[in-house]
Protein backbone atom coordinates (compact mmCIF):
# COMPACT_ATOMS: atom_id res chain seq x y z
CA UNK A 1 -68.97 -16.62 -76.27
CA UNK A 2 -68.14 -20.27 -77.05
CA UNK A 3 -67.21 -22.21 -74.32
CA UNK A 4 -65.64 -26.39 -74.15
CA UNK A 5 -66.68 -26.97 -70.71
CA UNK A 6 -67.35 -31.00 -69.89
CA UNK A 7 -70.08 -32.64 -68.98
CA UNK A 8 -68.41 -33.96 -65.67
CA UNK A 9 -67.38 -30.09 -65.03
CA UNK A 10 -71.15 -28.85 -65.61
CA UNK A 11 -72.28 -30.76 -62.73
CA UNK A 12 -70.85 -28.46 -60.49
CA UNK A 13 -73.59 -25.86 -59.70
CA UNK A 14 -71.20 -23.22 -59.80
CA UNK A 15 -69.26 -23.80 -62.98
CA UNK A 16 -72.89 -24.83 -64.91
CA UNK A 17 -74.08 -20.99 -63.39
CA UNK A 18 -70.56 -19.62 -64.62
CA UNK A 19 -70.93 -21.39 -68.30
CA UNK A 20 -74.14 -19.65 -68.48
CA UNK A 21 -73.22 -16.28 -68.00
CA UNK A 22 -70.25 -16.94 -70.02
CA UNK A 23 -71.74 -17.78 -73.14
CA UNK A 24 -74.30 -14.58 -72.97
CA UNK A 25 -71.33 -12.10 -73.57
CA UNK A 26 -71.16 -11.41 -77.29
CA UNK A 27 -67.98 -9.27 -76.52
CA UNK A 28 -69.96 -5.86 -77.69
CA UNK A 29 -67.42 -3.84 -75.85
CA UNK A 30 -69.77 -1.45 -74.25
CA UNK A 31 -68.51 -2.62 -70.57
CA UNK A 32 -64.97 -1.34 -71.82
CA UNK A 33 -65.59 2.68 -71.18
CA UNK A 34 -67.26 1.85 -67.79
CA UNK A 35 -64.50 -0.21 -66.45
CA UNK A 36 -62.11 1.98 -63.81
CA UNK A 37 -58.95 -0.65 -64.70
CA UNK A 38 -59.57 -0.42 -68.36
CA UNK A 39 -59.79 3.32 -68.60
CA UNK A 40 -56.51 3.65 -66.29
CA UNK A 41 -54.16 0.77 -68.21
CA UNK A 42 -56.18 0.49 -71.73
CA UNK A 43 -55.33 -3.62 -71.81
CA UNK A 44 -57.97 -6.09 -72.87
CA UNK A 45 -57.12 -8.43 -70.25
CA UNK A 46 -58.08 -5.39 -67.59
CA UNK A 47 -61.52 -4.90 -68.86
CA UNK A 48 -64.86 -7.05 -68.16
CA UNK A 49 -64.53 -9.02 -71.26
CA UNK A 50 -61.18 -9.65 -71.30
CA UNK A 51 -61.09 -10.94 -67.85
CA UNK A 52 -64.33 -13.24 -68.96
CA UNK A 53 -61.92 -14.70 -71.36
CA UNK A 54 -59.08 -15.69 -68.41
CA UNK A 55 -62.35 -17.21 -66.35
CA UNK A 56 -63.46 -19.14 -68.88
CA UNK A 57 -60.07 -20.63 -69.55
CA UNK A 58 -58.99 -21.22 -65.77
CA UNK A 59 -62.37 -22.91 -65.17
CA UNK A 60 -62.18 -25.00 -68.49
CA UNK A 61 -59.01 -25.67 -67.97
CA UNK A 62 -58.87 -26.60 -64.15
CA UNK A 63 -56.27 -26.95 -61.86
CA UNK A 64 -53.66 -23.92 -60.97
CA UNK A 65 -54.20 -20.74 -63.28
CA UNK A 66 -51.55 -19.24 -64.59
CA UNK A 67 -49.42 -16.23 -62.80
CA UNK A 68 -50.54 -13.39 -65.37
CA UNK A 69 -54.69 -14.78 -65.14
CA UNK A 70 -54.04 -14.22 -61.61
CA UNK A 71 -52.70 -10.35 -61.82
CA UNK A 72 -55.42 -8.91 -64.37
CA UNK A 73 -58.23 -11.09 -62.20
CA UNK A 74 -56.52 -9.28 -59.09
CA UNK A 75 -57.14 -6.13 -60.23
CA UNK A 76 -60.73 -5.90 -60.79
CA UNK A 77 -62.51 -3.74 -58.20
CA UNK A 78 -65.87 -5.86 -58.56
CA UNK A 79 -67.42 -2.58 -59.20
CA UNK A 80 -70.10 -3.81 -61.36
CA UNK A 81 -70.01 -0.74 -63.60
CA UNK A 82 -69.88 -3.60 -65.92
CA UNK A 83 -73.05 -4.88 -65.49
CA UNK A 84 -75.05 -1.43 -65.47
CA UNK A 85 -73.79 -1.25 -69.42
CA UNK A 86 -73.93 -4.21 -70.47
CA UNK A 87 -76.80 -5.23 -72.82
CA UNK A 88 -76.59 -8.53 -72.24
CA UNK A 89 -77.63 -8.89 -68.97
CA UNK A 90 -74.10 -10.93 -67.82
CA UNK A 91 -73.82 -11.30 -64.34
CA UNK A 92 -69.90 -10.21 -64.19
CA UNK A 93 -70.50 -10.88 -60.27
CA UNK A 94 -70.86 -14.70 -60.73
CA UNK A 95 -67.76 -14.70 -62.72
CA UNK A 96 -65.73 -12.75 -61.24
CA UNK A 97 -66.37 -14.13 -57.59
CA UNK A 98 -66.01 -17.62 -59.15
CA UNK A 99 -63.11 -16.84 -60.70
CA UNK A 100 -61.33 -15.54 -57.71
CA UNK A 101 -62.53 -18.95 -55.57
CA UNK A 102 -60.67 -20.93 -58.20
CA UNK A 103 -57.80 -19.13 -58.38
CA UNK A 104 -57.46 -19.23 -53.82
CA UNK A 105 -58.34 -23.13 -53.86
CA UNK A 106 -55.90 -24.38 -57.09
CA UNK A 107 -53.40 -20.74 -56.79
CA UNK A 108 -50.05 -20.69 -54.37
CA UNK A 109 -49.51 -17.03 -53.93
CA UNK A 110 -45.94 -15.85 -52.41
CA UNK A 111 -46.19 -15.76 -48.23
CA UNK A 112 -46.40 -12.24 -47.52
CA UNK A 113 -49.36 -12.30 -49.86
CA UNK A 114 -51.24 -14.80 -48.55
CA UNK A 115 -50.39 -13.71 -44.94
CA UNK A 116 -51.43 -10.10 -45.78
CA UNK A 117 -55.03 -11.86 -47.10
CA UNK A 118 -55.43 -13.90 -44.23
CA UNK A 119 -54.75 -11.20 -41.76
CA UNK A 120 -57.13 -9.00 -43.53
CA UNK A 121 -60.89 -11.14 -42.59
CA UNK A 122 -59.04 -12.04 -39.24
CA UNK A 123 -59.19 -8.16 -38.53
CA UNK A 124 -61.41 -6.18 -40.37
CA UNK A 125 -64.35 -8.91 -39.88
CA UNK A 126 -63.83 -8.74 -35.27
CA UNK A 127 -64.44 -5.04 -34.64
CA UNK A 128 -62.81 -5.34 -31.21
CA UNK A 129 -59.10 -6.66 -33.15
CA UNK A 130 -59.91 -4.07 -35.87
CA UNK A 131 -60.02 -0.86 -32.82
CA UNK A 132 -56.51 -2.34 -31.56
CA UNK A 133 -55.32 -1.90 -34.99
CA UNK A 134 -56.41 1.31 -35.45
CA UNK A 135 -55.02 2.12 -32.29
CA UNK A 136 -51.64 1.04 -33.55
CA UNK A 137 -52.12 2.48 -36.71
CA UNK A 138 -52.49 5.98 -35.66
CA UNK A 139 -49.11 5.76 -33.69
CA UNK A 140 -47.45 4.57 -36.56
CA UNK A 141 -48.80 6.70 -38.96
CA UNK A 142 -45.70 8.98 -38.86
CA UNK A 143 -43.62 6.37 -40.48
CA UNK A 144 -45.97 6.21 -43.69
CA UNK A 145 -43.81 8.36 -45.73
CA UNK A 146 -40.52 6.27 -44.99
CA UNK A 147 -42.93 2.85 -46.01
CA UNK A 148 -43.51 4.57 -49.33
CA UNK A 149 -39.50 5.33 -49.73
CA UNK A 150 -39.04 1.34 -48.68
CA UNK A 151 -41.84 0.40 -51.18
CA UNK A 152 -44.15 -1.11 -48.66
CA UNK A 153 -47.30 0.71 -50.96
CA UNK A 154 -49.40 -1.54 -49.20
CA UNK A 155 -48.58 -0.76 -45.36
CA UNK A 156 -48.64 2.69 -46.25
CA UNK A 157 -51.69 2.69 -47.84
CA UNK A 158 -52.85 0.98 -44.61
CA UNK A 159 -51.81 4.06 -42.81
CA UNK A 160 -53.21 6.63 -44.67
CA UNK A 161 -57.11 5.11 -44.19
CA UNK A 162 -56.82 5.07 -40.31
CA UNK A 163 -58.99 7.58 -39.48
CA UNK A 164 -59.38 10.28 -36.34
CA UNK A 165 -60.30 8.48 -33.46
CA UNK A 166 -64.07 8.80 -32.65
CA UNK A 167 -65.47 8.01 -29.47
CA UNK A 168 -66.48 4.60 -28.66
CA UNK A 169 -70.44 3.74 -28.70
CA UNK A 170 -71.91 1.08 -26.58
CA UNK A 171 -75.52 0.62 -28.52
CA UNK A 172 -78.24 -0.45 -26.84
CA UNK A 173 -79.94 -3.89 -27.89
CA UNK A 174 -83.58 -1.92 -29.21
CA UNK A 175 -84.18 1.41 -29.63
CA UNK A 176 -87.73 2.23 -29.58
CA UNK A 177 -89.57 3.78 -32.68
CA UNK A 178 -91.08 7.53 -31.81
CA UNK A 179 -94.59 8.56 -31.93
CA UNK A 180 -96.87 5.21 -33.27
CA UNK A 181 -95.19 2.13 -34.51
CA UNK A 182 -94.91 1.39 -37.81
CA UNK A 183 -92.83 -1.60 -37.63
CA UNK A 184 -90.07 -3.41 -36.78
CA UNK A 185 -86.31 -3.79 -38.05
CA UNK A 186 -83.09 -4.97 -37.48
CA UNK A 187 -79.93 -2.89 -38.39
CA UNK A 188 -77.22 -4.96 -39.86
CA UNK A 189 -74.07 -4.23 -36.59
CA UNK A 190 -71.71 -4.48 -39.74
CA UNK A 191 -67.46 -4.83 -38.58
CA UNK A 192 -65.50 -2.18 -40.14
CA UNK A 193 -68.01 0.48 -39.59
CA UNK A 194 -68.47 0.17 -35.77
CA UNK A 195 -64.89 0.87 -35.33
CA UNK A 196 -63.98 3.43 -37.89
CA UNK A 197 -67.28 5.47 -37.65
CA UNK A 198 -69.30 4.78 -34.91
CA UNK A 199 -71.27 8.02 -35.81
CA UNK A 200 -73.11 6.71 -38.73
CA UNK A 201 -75.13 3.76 -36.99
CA UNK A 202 -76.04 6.11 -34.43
CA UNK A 203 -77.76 8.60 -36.93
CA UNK A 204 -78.93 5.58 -38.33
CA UNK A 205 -80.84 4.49 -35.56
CA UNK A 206 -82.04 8.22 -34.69
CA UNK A 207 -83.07 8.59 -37.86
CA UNK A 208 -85.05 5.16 -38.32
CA UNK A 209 -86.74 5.70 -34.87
CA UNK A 210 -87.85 8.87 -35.88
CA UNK A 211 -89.71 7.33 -39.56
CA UNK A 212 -91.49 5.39 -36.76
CA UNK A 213 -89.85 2.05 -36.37
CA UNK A 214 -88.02 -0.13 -33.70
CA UNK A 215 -84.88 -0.57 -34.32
CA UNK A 216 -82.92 -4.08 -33.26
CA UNK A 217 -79.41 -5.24 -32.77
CA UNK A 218 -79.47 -8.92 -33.36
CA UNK A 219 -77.00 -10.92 -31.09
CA UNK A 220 -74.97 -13.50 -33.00
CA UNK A 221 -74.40 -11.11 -35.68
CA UNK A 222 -71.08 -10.96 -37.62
CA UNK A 223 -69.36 -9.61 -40.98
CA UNK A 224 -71.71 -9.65 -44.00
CA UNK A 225 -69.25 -11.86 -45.92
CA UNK A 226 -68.35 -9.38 -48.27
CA UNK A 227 -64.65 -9.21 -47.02
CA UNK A 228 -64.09 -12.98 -47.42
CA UNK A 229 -65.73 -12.43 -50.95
CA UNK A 230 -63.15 -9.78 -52.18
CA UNK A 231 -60.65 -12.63 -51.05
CA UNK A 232 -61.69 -15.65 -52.78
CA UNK A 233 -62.79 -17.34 -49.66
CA UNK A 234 -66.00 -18.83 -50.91
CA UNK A 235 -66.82 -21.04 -47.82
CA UNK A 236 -65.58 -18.22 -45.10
CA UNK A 237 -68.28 -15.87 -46.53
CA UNK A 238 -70.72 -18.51 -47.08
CA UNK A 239 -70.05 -19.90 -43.07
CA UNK A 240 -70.88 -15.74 -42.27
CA UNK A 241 -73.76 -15.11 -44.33
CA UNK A 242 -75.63 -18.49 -42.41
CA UNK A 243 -74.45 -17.35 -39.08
CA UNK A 244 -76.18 -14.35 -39.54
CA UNK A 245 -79.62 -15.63 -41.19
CA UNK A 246 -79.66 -18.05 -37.83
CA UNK A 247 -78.90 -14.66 -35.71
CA UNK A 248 -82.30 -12.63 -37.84
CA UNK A 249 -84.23 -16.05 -37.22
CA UNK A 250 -83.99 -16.15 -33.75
CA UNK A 251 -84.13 -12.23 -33.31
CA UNK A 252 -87.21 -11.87 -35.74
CA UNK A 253 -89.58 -11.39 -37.24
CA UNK A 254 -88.98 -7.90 -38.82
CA UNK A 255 -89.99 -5.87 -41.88
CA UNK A 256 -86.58 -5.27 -43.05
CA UNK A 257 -83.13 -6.06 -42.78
CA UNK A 258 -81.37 -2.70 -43.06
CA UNK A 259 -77.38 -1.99 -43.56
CA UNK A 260 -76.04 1.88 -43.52
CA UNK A 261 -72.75 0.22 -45.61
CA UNK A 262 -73.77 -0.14 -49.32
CA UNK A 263 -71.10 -3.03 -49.93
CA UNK A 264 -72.67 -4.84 -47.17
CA UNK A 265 -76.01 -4.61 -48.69
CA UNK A 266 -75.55 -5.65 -52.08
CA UNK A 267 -73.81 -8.84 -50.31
CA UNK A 268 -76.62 -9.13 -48.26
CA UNK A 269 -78.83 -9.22 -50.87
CA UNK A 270 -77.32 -12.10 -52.65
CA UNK A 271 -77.78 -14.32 -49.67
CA UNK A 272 -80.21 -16.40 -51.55
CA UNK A 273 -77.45 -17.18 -54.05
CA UNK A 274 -74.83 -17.67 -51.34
CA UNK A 275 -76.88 -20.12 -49.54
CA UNK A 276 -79.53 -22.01 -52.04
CA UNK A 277 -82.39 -23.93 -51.01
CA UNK A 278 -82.30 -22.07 -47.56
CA UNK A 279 -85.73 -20.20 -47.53
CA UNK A 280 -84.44 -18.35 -44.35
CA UNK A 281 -81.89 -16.84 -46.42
CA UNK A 282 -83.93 -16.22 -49.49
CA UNK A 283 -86.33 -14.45 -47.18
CA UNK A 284 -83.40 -12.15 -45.63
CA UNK A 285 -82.01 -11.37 -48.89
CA UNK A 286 -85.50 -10.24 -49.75
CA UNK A 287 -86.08 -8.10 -46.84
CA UNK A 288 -82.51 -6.32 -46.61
CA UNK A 289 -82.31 -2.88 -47.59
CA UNK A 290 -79.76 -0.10 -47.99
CA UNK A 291 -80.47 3.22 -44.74
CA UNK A 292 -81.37 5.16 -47.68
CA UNK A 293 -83.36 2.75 -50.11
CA UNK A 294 -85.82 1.98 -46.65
CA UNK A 295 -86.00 5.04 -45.75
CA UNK A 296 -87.05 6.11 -49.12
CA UNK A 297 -89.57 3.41 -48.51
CA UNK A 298 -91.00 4.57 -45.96
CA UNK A 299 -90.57 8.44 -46.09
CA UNK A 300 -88.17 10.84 -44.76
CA UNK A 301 -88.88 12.26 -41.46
CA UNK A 302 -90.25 15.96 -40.98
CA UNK A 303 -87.12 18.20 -41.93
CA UNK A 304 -86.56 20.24 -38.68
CA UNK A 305 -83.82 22.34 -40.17
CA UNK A 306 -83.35 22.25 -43.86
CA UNK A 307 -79.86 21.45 -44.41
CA UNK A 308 -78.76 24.90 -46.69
CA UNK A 309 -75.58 23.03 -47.31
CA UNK A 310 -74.22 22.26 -51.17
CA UNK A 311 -73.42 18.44 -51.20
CA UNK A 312 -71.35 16.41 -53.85
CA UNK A 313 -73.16 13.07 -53.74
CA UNK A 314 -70.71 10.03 -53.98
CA UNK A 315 -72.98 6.98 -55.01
CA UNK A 316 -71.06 4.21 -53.99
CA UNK A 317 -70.88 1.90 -56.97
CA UNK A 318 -72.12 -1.11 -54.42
CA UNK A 319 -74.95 1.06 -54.29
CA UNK A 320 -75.39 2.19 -57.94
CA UNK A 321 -74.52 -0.82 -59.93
CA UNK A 322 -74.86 -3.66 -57.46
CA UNK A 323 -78.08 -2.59 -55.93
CA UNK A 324 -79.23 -0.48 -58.67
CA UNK A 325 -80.33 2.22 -56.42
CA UNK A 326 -79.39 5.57 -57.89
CA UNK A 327 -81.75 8.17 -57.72
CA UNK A 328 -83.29 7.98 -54.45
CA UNK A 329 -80.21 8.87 -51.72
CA UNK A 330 -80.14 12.32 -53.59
CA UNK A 331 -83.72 12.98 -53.60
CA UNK A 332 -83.74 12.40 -49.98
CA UNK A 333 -80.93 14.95 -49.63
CA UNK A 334 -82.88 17.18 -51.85
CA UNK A 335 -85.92 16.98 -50.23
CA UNK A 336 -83.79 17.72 -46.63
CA UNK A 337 -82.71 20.94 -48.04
CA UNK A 338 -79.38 20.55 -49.27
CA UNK A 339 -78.26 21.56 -52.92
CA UNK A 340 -77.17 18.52 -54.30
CA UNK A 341 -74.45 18.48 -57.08
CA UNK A 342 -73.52 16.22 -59.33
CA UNK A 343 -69.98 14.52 -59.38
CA UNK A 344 -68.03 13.87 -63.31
CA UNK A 345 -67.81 10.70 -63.49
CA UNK A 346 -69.80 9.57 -60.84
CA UNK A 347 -70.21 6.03 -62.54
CA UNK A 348 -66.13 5.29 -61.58
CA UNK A 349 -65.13 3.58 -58.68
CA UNK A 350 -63.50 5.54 -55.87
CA UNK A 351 -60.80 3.16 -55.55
CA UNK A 352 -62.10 1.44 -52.46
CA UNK A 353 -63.91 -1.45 -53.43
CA UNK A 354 -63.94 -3.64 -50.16
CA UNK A 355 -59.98 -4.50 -49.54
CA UNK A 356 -58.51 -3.04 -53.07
CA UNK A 357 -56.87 -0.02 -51.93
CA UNK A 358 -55.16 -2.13 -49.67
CA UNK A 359 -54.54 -5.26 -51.95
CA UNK A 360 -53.64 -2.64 -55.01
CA UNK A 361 -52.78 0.32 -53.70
CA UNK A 362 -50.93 2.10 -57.19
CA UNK A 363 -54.15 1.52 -58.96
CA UNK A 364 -56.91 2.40 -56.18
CA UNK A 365 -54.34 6.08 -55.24
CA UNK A 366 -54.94 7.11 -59.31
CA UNK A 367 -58.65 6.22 -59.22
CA UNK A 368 -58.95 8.30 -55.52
CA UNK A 369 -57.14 10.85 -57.17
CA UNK A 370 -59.47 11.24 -59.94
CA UNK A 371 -62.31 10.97 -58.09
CA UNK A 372 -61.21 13.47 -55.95
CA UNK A 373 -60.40 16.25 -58.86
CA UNK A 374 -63.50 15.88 -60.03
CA UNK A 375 -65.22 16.41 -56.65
CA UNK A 376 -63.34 19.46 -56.65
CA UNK A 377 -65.21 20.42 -59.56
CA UNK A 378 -68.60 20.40 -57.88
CA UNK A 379 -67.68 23.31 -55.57
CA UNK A 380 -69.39 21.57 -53.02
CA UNK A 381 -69.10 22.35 -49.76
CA UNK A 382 -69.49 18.64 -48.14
CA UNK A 383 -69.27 15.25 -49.98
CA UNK A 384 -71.89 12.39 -49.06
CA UNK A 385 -70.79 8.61 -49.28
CA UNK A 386 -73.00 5.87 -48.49
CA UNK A 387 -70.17 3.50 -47.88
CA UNK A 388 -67.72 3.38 -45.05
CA UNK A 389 -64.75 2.08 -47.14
CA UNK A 390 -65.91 5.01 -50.04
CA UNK A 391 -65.41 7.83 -46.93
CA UNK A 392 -62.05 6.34 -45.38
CA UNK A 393 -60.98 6.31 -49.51
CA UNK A 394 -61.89 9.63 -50.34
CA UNK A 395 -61.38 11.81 -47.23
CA UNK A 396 -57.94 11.94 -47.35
CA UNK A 397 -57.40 13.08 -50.78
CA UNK A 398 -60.03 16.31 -50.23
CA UNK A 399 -60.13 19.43 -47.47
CA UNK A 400 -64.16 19.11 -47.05
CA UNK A 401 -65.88 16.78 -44.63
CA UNK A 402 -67.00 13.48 -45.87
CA UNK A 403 -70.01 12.22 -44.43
CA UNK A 404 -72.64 9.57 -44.52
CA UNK A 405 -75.98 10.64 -46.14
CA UNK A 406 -77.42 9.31 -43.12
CA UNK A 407 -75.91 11.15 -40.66
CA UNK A 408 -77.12 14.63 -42.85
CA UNK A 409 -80.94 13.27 -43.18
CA UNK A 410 -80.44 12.74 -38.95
CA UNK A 411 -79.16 16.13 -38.85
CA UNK A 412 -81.57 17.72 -41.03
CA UNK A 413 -84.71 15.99 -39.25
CA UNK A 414 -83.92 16.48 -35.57
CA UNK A 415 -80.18 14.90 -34.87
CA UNK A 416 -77.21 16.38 -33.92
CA UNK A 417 -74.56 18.40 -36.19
CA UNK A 418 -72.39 15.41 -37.63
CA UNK A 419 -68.98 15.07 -36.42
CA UNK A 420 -67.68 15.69 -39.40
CA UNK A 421 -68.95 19.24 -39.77
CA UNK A 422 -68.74 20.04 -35.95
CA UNK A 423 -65.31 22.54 -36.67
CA UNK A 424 -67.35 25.05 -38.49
CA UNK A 425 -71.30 26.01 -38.87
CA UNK A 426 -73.00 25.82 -42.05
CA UNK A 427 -70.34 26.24 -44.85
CA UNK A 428 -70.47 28.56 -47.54
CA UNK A 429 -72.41 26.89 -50.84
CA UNK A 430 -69.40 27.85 -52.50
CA UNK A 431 -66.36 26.79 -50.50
CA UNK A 432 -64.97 24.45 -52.80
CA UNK A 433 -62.89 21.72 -51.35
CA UNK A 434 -59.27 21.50 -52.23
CA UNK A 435 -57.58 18.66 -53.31
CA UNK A 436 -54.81 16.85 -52.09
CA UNK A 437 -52.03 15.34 -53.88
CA UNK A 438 -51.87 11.84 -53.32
CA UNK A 439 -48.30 10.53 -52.71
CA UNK A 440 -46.75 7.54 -55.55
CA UNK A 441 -48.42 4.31 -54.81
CA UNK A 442 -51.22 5.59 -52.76
């Protein structure tokens, strides 16, 4: 792709990274039939290439994009789907997460918007402000179906991801590994997690003990970054992603960095990028690793009690096309004794995608719904997510638990029943889950 950047523009580090990437797309079109927004609307301008084309001219063009750049950049999901097909080797993420800096520095959005995407980091990022909201959430969730009737799509949306409430977990500092040490690591705290499913860092722990290693909460520790990302707000994530690396530094060393939210980790693992010229970071981005990925790595604990369950695996797309770890989480589950089946479609987004399904909520109810029908077609009897914001996205829209890989590779090698699955024993292999209509502008 030709570009007419100027010389005094390519000085910019950023814009001389985005005018390479840009010029490697030859506009083959094979990143059409893998992007979730294409396949929905069929527009040009809501496909990979397409929104290339708005980048380029916003960033050659400089100053305040216009209105309609703005809505078709909006409404990517940053899934990356692009990237695993193109053969170009275009890193859409550069672009995209340039593009959406540009357009929060030079863009005036109308004030509910830009109040609704400041309050978002100022929650979701402080786990203690994000349990008061959750709190409130749950007592207002009986008013969702009169916010749909007012068109408030995206407080209703809002409602419908507050989950059950789970009982609050006060971790412990270090958890020592069991049997001889093998090493040493630190699990990424993470912000929305914590709150909305305390359950999974504990199996995480449980299970990371049991593989032999010590497991460490760093103090100082905050959001990944990947929320300010989503938003645009280039220095916010940047200002998170060195508060952290300080936080390992002090806490270390370790032999991996490891996050149980796949969004998370393919944020962590761009820290290098984030922050250049900072070895610290460049040697945390090397060492961080998805639950699954290290333990992988490192081998799955003995399998106490093979799991005899039939699982739909949900590979998060942070997982499968940011980290390019695909494979391995349903090995693991294979190898713990549950019948893993495979999901149509499984390379579309859920809908999720960090803050989307609050930020777009029409678009992100048709792709849950989707995803959802065709999870009904696995007749599985549980569904497996490696991504907080994938579980709180899809479990609403189907009748069978949605759990955490994690928490069934804890169950199967020692840990408790997940809470998930605590109504009923084992499930029939067969009990297909039913799915749930989603309501207009879910």
């Amino acid at each position: 792709m030709q570009t007419a950047f100027t010389a005094a523009q390519l000085a910019d580090p950023e814009t001389a990274a985005s005018h390479a990437e840009i010029r490697k797309c030859v506009h083959c079109g094979f990143c059409t039939a893998t992007c979730p927004t294409y396949v929905l609307l069929g527009d040009e301008r809501d496909s990979p290439r397409g929104r290339i084309e708005l980048i380029k001219a916003m960033l050659e063009d400089g100053g305040p994009p216009p209105k309609e750049a703005v809505t078709h950049v909006d409404r990517c999901l940053s899934c990356l789907a692009c990237v695993t097909a193109c053969p170009s080797g275009v890193d859409y993420a550069q672009l995209i997460d340039h593009g959406r800096a540009h357009i929060e520095a030079h863009y005036r959005r109308p004030w509910p918007e830009r109040m609704l995407r400041a309050a978002i980091p100022a929650v979701l990022a402080r786990p203690g402000r994000l349990r008061t909201a959750l709190a409130l959430g749950r007592l207002a969730r009986p008013l969702e179906p009169v916010l749909e009737a007012l068109r408030l799509h995206r407080l209703a949306a809002m409602l419908r991801l507050v989950p059950k409430p789970a009982p609050a977990v006060r971790p412990q500092a270090s958890s020592p590994a069991e049997g001889a040490s093998r090493g040493r690591v630190v699990l990424l705290q993470g912000c929305v997690e914590p709150a909305m499913a305390p359950s999974i860092r504990e199996a995480a722990i449980r299970l990371i003990n049991r593989a032999g290693f010590e497991v460490v909460l760093a103090q100082g520790e905050g959001c990944c970054g990947a929320l300010s990302e989503h938003l645009g707000r280039a220095e916010e994530a940047r200002d998170f992603a060195a508060a952290n690396v300080r936080a390992w530094t002090r806490a270390g060393p370790f032999d991996a960095i490891v996050t149980t939210a796949a969004g998370c980790g393919t944020t962590l693992k761009a820290y290098g990028h984030r922050l250049p010229n900072d070895a610290e970071a460049a040697q945390a981005a090397a060492l961080a690793r998805d639950v699954l990925e290290f333990i992988g790595e490192v081998g799955l604990p003995p399998v106490t009690r093979p799991g005899a369950l039939s699982v739909a695996y949900h590979a998060p797309c942070s997982l499968q096309h940011g980290q390019r770890i695909k494979a391995g989480p349903a090995a693991l589950l294979a190898q713990a004794g549950f019948e893993v089946r495979e999901i149509p479609e499984g390379h579309l987004c859920c809908g999720s995608a960090g803050v989307y399904n609050i930020l777009q909520p029409e678009l992100a109810g048709r792709l849950r719904a989707r995803k959802a029908a065709n999870i009904a077609r696995t007749g599985a009897a549980v569904v497996a997510a490696g991504n907080v914001g994938c579980i709180a996205q899809i479990a609403p829209a189907v009748s069978a638990p949605v759990i955490h890989p994690v928490e069934l590779l804890d169950w199967a090698t020692g840990g408790p029943k997940p809470p998930g699955l605590n109504a009923s024993d084992r499930a029939p292999q067969d009990s297909a889950p039913q799915v749930r209509a989603p309501q207009i502008g879910a």
